[in-house]
PDB file of N, CA and C in Angstrom:
ATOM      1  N   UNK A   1     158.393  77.380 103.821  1.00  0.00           N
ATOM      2  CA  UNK A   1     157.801  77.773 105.083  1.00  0.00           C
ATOM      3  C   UNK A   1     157.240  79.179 104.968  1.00  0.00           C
ATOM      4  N   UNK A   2     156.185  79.485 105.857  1.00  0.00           N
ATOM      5  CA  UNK A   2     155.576  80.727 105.722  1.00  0.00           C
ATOM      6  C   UNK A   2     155.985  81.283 107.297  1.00  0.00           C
ATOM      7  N   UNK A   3     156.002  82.459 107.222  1.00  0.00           N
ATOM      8  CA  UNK A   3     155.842  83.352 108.857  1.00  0.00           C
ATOM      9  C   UNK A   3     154.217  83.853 108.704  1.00  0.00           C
ATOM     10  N   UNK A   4     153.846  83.773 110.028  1.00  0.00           N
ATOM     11  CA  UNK A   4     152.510  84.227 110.664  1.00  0.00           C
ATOM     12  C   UNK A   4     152.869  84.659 111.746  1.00  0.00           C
ATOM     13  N   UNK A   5     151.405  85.884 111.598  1.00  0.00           N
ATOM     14  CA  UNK A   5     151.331  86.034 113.176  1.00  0.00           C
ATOM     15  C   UNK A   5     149.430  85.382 113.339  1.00  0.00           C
ATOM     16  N   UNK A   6     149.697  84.936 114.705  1.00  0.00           N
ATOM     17  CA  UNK A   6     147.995  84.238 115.206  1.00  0.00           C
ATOM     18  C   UNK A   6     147.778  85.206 115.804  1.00  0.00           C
ATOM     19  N   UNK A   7     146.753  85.883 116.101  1.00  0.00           N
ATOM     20  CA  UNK A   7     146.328  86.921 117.007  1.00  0.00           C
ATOM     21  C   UNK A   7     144.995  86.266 117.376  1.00  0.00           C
ATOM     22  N   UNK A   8     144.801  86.571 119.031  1.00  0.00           N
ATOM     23  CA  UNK A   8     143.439  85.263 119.674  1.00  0.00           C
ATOM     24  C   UNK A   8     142.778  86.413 120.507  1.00  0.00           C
ATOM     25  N   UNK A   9     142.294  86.600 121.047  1.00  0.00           N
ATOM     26  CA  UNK A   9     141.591  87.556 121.883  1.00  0.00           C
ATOM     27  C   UNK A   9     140.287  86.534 122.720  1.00  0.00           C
ATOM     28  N   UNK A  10     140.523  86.275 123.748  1.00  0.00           N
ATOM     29  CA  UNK A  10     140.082  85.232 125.023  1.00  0.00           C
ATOM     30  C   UNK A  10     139.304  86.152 125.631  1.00  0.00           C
ATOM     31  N   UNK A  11     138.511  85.967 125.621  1.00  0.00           N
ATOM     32  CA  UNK A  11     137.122  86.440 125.935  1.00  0.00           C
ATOM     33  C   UNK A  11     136.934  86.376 127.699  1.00  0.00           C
ATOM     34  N   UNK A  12     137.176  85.286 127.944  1.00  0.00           N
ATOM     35  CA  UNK A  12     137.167  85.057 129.596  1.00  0.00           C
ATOM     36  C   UNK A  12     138.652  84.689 129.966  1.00  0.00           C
ATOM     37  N   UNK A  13     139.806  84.972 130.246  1.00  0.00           N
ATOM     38  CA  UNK A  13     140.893  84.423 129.992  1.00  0.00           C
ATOM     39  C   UNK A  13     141.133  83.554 130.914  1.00  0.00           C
ATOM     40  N   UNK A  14     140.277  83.741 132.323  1.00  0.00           N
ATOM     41  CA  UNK A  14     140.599  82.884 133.527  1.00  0.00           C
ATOM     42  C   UNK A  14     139.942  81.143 133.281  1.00  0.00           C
ATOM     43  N   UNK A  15     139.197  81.110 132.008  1.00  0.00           N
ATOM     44  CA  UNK A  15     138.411  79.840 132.404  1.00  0.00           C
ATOM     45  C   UNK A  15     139.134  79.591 131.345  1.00  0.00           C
ATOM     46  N   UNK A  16     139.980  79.972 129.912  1.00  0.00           N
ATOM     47  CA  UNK A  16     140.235  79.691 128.857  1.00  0.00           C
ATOM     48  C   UNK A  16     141.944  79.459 128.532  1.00  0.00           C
ATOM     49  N   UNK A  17     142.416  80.544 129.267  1.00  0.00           N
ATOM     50  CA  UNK A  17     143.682  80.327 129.202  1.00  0.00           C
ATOM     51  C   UNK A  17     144.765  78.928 129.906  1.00  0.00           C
ATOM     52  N   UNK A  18     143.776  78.267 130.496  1.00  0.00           N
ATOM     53  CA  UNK A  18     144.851  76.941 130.332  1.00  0.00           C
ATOM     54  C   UNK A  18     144.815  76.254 129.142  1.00  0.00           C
ATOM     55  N   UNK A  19     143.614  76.418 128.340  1.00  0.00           N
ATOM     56  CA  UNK A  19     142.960  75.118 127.261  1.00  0.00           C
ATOM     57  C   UNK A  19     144.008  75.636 126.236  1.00  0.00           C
ATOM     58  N   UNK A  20     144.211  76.865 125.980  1.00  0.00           N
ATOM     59  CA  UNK A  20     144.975  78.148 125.143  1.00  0.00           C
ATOM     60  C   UNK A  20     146.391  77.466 124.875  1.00  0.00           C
ATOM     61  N   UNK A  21     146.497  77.627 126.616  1.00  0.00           N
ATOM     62  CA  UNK A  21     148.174  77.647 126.702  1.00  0.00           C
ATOM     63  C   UNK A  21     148.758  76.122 126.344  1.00  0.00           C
ATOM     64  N   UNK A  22     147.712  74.963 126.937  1.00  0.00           N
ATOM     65  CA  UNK A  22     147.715  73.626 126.750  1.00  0.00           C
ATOM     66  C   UNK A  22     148.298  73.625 124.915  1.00  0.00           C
ATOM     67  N   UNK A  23     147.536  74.172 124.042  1.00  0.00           N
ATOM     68  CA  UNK A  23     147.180  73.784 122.622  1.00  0.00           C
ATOM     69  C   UNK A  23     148.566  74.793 122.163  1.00  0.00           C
ATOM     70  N   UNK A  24     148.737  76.092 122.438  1.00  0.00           N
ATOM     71  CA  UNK A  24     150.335  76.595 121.925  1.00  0.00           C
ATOM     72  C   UNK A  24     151.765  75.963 122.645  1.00  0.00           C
ATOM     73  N   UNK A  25     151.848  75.182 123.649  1.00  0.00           N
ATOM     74  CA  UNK A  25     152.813  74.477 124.280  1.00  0.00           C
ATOM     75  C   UNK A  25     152.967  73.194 123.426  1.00  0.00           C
ATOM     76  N   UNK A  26     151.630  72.608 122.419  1.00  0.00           N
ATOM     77  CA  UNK A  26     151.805  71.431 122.107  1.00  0.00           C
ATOM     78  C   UNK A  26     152.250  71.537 120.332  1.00  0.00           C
ATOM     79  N   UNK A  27     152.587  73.347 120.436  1.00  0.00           N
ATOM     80  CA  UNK A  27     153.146  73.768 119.250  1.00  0.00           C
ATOM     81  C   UNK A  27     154.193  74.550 119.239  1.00  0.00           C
ATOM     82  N   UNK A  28     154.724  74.004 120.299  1.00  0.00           N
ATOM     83  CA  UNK A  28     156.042  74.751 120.376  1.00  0.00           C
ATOM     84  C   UNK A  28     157.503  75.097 119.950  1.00  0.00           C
ATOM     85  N   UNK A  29     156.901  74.173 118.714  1.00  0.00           N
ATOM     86  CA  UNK A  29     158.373  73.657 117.866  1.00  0.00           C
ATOM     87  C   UNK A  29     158.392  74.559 116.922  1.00  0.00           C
ATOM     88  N   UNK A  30     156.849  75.279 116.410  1.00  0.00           N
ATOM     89  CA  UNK A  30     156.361  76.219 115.207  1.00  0.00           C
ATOM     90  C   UNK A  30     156.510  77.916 116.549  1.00  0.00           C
ATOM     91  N   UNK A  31     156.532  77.759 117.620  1.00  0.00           N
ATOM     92  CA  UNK A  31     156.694  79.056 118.095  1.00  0.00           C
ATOM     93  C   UNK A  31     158.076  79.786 117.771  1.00  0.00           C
ATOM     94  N   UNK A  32     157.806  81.192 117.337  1.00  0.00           N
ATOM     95  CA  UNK A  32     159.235  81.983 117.806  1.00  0.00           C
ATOM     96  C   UNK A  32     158.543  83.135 118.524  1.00  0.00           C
ATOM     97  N   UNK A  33     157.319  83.604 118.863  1.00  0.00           N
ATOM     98  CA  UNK A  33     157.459  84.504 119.713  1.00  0.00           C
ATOM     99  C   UNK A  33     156.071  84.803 120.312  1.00  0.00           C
ATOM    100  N   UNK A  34     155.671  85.045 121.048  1.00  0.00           N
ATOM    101  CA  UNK A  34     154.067  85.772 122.107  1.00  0.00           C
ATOM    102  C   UNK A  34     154.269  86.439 122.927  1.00  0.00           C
ATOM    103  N   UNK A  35     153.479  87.096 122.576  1.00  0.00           N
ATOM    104  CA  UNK A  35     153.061  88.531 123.262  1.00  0.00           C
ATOM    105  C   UNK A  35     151.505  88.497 123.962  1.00  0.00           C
ATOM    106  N   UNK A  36     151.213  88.519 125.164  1.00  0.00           N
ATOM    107  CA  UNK A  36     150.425  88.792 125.570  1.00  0.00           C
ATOM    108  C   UNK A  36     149.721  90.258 126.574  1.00  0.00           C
ATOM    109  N   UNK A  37     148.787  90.308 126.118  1.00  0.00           N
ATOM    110  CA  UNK A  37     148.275  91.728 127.007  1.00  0.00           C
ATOM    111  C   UNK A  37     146.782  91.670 127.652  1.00  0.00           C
ATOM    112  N   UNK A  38     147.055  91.485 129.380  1.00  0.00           N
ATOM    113  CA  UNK A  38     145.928  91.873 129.913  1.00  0.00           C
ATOM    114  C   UNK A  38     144.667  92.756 129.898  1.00  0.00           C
ATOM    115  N   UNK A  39     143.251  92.511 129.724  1.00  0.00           N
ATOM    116  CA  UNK A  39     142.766  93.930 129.512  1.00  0.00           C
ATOM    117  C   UNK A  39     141.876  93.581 130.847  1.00  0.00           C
ATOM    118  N   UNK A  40     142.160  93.781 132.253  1.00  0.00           N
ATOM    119  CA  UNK A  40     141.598  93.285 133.293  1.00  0.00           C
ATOM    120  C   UNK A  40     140.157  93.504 133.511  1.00  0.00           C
ATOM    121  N   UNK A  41     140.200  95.432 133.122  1.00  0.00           N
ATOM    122  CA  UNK A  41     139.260  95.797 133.331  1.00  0.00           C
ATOM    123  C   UNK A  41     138.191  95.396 132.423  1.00  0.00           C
ATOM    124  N   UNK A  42     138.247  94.865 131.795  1.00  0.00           N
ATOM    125  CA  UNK A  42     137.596  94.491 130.478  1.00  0.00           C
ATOM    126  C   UNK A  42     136.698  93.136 130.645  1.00  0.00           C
ATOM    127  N   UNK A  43     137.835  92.155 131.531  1.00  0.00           N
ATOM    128  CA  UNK A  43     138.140  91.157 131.445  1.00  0.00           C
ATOM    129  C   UNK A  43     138.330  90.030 130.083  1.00  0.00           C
ATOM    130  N   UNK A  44     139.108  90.688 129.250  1.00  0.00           N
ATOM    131  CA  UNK A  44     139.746  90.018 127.925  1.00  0.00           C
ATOM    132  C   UNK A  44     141.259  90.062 127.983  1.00  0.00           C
ATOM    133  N   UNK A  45     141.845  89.202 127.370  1.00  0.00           N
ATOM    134  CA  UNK A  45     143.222  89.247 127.256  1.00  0.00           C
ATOM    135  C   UNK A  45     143.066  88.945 125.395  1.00  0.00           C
ATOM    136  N   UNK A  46     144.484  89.865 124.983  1.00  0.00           N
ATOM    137  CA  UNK A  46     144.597  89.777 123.349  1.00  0.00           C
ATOM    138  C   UNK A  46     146.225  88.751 123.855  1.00  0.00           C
ATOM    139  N   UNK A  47     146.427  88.126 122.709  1.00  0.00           N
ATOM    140  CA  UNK A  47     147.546  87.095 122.287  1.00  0.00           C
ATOM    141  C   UNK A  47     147.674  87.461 121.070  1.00  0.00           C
ATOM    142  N   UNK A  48     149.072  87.511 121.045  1.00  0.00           N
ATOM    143  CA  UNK A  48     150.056  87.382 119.612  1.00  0.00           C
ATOM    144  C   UNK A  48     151.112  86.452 119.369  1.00  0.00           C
ATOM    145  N   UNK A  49     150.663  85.621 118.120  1.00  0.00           N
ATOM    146  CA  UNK A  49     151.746  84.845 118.535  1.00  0.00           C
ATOM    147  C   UNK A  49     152.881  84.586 117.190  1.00  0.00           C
ATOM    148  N   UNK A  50     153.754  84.768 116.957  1.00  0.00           N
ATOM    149  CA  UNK A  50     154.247  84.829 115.797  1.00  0.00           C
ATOM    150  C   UNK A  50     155.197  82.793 115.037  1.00  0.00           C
ATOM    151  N   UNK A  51     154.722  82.745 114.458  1.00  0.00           N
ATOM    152  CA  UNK A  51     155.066  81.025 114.033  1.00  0.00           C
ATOM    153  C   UNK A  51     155.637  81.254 112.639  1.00  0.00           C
ATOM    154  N   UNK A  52     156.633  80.302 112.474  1.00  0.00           N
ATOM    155  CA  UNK A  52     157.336  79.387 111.015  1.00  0.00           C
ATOM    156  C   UNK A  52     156.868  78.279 111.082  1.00  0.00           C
ATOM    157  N   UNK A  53     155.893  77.943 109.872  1.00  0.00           N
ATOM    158  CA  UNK A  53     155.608  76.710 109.834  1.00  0.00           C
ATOM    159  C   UNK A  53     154.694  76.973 108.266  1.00  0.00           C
ATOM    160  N   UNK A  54     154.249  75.268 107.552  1.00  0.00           N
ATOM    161  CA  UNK A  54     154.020  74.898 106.351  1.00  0.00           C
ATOM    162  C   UNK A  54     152.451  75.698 106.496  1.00  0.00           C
ATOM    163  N   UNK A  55     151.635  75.872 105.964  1.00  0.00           N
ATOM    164  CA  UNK A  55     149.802  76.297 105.706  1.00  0.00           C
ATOM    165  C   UNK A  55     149.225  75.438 106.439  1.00  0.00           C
ATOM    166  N   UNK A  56     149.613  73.997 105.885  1.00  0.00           N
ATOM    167  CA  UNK A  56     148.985  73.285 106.804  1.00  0.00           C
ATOM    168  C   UNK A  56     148.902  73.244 108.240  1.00  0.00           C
ATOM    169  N   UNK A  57     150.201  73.047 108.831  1.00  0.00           N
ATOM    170  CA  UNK A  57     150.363  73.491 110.144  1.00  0.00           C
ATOM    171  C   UNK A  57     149.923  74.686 111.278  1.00  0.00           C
ATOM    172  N   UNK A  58     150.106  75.817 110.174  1.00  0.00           N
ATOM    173  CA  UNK A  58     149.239  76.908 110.805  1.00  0.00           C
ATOM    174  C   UNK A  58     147.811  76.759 110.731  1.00  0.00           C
ATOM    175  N   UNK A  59     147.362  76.079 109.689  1.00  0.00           N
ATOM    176  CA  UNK A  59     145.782  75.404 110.208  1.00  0.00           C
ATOM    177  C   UNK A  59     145.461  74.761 110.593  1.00  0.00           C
ATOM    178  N   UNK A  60     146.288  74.068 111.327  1.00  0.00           N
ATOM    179  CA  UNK A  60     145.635  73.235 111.893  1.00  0.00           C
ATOM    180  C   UNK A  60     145.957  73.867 113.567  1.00  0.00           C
ATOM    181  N   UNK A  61     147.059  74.797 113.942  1.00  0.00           N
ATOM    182  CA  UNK A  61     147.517  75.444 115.164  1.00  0.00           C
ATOM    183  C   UNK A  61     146.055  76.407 115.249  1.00  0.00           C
ATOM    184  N   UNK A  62     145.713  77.363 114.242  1.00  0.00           N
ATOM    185  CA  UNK A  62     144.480  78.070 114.508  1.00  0.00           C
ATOM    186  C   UNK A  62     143.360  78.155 114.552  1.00  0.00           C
ATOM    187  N   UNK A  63     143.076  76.562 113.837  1.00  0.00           N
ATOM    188  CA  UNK A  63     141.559  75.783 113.600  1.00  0.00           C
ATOM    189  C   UNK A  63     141.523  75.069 115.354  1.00  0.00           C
ATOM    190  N   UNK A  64     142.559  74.543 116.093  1.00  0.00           N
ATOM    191  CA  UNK A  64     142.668  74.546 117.852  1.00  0.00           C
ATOM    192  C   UNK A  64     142.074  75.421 118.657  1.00  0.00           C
ATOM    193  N   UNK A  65     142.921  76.540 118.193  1.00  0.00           N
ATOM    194  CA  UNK A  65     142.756  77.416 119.352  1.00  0.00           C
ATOM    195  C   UNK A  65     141.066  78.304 118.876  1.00  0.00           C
ATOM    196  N   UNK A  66     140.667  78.620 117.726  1.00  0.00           N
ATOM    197  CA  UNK A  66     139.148  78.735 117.688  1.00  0.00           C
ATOM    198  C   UNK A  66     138.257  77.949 117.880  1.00  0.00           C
ATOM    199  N   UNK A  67     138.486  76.670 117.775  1.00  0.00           N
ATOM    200  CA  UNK A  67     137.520  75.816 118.611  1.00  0.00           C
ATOM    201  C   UNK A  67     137.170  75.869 120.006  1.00  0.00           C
ATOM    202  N   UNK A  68     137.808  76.559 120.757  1.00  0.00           N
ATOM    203  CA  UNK A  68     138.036  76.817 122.300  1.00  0.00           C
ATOM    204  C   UNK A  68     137.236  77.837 122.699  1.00  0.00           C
ATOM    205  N   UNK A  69     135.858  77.698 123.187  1.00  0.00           N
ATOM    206  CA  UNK A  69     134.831  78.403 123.594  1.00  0.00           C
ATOM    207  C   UNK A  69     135.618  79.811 123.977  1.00  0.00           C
ATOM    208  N   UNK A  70     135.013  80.871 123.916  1.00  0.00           N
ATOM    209  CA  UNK A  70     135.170  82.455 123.986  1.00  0.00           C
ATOM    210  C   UNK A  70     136.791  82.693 123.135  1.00  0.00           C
ATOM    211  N   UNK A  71     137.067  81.896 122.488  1.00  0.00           N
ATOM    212  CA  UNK A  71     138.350  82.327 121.552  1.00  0.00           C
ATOM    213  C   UNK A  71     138.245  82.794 120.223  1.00  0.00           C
ATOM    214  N   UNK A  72     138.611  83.910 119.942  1.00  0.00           N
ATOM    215  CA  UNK A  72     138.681  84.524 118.584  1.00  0.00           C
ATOM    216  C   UNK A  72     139.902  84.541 118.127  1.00  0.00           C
ATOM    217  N   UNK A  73     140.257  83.978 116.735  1.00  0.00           N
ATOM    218  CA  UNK A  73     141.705  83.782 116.236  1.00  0.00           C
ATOM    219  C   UNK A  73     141.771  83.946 114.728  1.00  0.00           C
ATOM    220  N   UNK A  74     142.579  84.507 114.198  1.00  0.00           N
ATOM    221  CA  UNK A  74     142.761  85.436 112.947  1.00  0.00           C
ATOM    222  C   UNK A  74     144.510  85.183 112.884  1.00  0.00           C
ATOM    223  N   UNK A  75     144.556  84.534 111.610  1.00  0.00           N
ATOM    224  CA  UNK A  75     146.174  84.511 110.851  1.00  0.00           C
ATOM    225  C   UNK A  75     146.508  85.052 109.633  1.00  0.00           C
ATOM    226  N   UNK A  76     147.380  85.791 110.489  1.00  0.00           N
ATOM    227  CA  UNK A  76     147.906  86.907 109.043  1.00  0.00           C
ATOM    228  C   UNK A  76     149.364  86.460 108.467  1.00  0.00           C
ATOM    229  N   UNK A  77     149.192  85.513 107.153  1.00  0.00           N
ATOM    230  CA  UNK A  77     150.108  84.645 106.680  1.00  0.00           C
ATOM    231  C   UNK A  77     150.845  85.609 105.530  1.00  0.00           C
ATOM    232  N   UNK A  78     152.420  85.359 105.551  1.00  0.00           N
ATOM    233  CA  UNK A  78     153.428  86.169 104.444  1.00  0.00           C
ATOM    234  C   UNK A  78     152.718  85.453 103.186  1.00  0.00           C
ATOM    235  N   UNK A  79     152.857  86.547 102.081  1.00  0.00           N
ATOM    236  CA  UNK A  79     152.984  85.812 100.894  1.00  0.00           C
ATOM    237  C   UNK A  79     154.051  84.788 100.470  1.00  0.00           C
ATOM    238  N   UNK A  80     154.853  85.187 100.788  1.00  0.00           N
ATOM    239  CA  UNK A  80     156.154  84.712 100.182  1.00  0.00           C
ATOM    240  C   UNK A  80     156.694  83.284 100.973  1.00  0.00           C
ATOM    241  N   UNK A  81     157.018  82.305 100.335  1.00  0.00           N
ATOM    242  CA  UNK A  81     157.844  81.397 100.706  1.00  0.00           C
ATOM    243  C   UNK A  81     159.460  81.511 101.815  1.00  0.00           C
ATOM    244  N   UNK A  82     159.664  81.545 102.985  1.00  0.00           N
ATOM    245  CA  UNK A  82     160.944  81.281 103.098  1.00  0.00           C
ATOM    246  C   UNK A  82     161.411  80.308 104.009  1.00  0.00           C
ATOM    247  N   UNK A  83     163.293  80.057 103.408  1.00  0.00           N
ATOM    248  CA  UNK A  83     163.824  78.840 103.634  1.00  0.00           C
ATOM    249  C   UNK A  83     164.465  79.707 105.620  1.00  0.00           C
ATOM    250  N   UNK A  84     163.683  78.448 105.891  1.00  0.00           N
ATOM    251  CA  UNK A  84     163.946  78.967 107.667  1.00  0.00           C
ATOM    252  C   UNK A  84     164.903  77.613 108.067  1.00  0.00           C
TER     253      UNK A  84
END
């Protein structure tokens, strides 16, 4: 197993963040942690989300959530193998 963190940055968060939340709820078995931060004035919200799971799995969790109009998503995967 690898640790990641997904980091997404939602561009419109009010029209996007159900489709978001829909697609990390239906990965909730690979979640251990998110962090989210409003940028109102901005109108963007950044997401962090930290996951245990195989390569595959994390690509296929972050190849989701960038398909999702105004979503930007970037995974920063451990080198190293561990037994979770």
């Amino acid at each position: 197993m690898k640790i990641a963190v997904i980091s997404a940055i939602l561009e419109n968060p009010k029209q996007t963040q159900g489709g978001f939340n829909e697609i990390v709820a239906g990965f909730r078995g690979i979640v251990k942690g998110r962090m989210g931060i409003p940028f109102e004035k901005e109108g963007i919200a950044v997401v962090s989300i930290t996951v245990t799971a195989d390569m595959d799995e994390i690509n296929n969790f972050t190849g989701k959530l960038g398909k999702l109009d105004g979503v930007t998503v970037k995974a920063t995967v451990s080198k190293n193998e561990y037994e979770l």
